[in-house]
C-alpha atoms as a PDB file:
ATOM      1  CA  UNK A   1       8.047 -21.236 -30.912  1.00  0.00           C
ATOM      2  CA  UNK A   2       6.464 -18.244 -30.032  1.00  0.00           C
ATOM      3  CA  UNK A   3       6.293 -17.185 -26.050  1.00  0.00           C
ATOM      4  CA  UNK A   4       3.262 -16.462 -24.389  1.00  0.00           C
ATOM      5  CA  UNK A   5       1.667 -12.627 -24.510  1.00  0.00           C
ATOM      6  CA  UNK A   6       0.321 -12.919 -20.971  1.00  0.00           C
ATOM      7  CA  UNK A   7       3.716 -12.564 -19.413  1.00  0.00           C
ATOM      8  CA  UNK A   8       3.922  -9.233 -21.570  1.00  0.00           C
ATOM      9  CA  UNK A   9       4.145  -5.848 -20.401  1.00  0.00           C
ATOM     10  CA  UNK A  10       1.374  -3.963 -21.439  1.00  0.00           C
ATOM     11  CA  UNK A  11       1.418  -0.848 -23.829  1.00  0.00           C
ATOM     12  CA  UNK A  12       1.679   2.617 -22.421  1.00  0.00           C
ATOM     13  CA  UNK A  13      -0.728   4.666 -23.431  1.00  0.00           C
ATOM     14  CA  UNK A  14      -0.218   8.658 -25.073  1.00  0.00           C
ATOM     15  CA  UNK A  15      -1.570   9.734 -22.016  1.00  0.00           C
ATOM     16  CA  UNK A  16       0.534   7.821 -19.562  1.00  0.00           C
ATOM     17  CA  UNK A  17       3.731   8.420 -21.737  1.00  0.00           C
ATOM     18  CA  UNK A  18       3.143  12.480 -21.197  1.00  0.00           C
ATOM     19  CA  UNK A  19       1.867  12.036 -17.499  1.00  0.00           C
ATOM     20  CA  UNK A  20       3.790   9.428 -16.248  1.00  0.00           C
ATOM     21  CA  UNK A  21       8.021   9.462 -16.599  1.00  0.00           C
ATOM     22  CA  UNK A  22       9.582   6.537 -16.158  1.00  0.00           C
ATOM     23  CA  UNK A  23      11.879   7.089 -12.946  1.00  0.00           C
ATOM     24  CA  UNK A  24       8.384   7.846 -11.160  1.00  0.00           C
ATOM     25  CA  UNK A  25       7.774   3.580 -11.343  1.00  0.00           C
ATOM     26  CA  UNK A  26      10.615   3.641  -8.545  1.00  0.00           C
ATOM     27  CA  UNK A  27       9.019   5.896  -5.898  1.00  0.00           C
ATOM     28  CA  UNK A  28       5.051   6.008  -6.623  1.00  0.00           C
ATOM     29  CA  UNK A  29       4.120   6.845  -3.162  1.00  0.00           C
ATOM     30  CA  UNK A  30       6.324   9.800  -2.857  1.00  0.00           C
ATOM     31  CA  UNK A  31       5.026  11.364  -6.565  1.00  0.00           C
ATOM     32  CA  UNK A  32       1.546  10.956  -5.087  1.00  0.00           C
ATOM     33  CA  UNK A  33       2.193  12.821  -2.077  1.00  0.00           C
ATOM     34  CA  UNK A  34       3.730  15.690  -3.901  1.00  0.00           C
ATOM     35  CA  UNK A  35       0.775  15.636  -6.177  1.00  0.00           C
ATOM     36  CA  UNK A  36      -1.179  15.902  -3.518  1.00  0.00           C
ATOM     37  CA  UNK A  37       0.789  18.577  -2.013  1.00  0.00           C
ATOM     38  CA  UNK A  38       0.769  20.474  -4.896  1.00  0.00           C
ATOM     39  CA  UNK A  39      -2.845  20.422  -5.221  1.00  0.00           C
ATOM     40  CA  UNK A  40      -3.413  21.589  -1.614  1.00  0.00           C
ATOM     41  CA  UNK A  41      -0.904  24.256  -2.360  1.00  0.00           C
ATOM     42  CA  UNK A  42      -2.822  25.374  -5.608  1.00  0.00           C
ATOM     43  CA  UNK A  43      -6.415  25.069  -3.459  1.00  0.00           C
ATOM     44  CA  UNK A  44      -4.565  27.760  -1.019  1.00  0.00           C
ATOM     45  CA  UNK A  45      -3.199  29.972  -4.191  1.00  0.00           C
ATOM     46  CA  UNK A  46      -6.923  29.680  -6.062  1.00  0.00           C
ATOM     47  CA  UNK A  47      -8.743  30.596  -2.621  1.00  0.00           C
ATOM     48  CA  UNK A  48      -6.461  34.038  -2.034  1.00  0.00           C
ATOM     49  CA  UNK A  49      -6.749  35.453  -5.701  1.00  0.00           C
ATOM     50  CA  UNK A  50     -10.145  34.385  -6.563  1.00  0.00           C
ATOM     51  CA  UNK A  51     -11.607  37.803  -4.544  1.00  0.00           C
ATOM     52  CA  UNK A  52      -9.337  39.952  -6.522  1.00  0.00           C
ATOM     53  CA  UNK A  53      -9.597  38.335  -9.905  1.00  0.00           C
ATOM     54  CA  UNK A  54     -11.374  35.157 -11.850  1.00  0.00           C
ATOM     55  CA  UNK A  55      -7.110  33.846 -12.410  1.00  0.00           C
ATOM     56  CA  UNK A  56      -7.905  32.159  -9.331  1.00  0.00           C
ATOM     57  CA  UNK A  57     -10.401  29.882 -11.026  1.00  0.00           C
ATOM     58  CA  UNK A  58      -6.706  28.577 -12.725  1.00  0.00           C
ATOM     59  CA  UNK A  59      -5.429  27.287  -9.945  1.00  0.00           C
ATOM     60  CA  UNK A  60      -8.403  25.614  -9.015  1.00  0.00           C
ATOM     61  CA  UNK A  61      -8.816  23.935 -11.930  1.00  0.00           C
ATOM     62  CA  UNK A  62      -5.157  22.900 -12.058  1.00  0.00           C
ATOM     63  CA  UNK A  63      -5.614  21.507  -8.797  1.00  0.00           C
ATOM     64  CA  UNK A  64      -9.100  19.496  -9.164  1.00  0.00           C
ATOM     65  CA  UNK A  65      -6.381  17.677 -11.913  1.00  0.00           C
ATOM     66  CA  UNK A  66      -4.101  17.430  -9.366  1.00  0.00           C
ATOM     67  CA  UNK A  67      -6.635  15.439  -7.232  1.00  0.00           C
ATOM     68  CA  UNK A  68      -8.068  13.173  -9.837  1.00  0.00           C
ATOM     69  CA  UNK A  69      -5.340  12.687 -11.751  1.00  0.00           C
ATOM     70  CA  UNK A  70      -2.708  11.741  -8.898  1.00  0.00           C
ATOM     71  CA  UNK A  71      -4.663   8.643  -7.454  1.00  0.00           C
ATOM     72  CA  UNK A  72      -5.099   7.422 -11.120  1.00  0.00           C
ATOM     73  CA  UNK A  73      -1.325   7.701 -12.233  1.00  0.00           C
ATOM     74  CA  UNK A  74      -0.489   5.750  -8.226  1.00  0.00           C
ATOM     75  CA  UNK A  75      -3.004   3.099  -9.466  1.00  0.00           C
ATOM     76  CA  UNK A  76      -1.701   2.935 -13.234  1.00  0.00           C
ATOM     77  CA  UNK A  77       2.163   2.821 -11.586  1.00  0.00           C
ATOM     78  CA  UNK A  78       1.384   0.332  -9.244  1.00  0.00           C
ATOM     79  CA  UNK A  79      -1.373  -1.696 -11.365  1.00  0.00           C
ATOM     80  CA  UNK A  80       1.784  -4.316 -12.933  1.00  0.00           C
ATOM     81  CA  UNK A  81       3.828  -4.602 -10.034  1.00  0.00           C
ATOM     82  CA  UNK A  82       3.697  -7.984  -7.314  1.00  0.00           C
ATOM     83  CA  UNK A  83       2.907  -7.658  -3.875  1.00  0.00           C
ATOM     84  CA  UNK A  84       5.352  -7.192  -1.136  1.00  0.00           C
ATOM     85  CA  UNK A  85       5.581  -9.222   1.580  1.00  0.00           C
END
């Protein structure tokens, strides 16, 4: 007999697979704070060189990714896993 799909893990997709590693499922919390950190750090970086140049528009941009993308991976990573109580 065949088992049930719904106890199934779900397909990663391309995406996830590049953004996502699979020792970052043990620790999501932590990977989204140094997103996060990252991202502020980048914000700081775009802000000083953007007077003297338009490369700080590339920071900036890297770090608007940082900030969307970092709450998405937390809730992809912590999307299959139970509650702790």
């Amino acid at each position: 007999m065949r088992s049930s799909d719904e106890n199934a893990v779900p397909r990663r997709s391309i995406l996830e697979k590049l953004l996502v590693r699979k020792w970052e499922y043990s620790f999501p919390r932590f990977f989204l704070g140094l997103r996060l950190a990252v991202g502020v750090i980048l914000v700081a970086v775009g802000i000083l060189l953007l007077p003297h140049t338009y490369l700080g528009l590339l920071p900036l941009a890297f770090a608007a990714l940082a900030f969307v993308f970092g709450p998405y991976i937390y809730n992809k990573v912590t999307q299959g896993r139970p509650a702790v109580s």
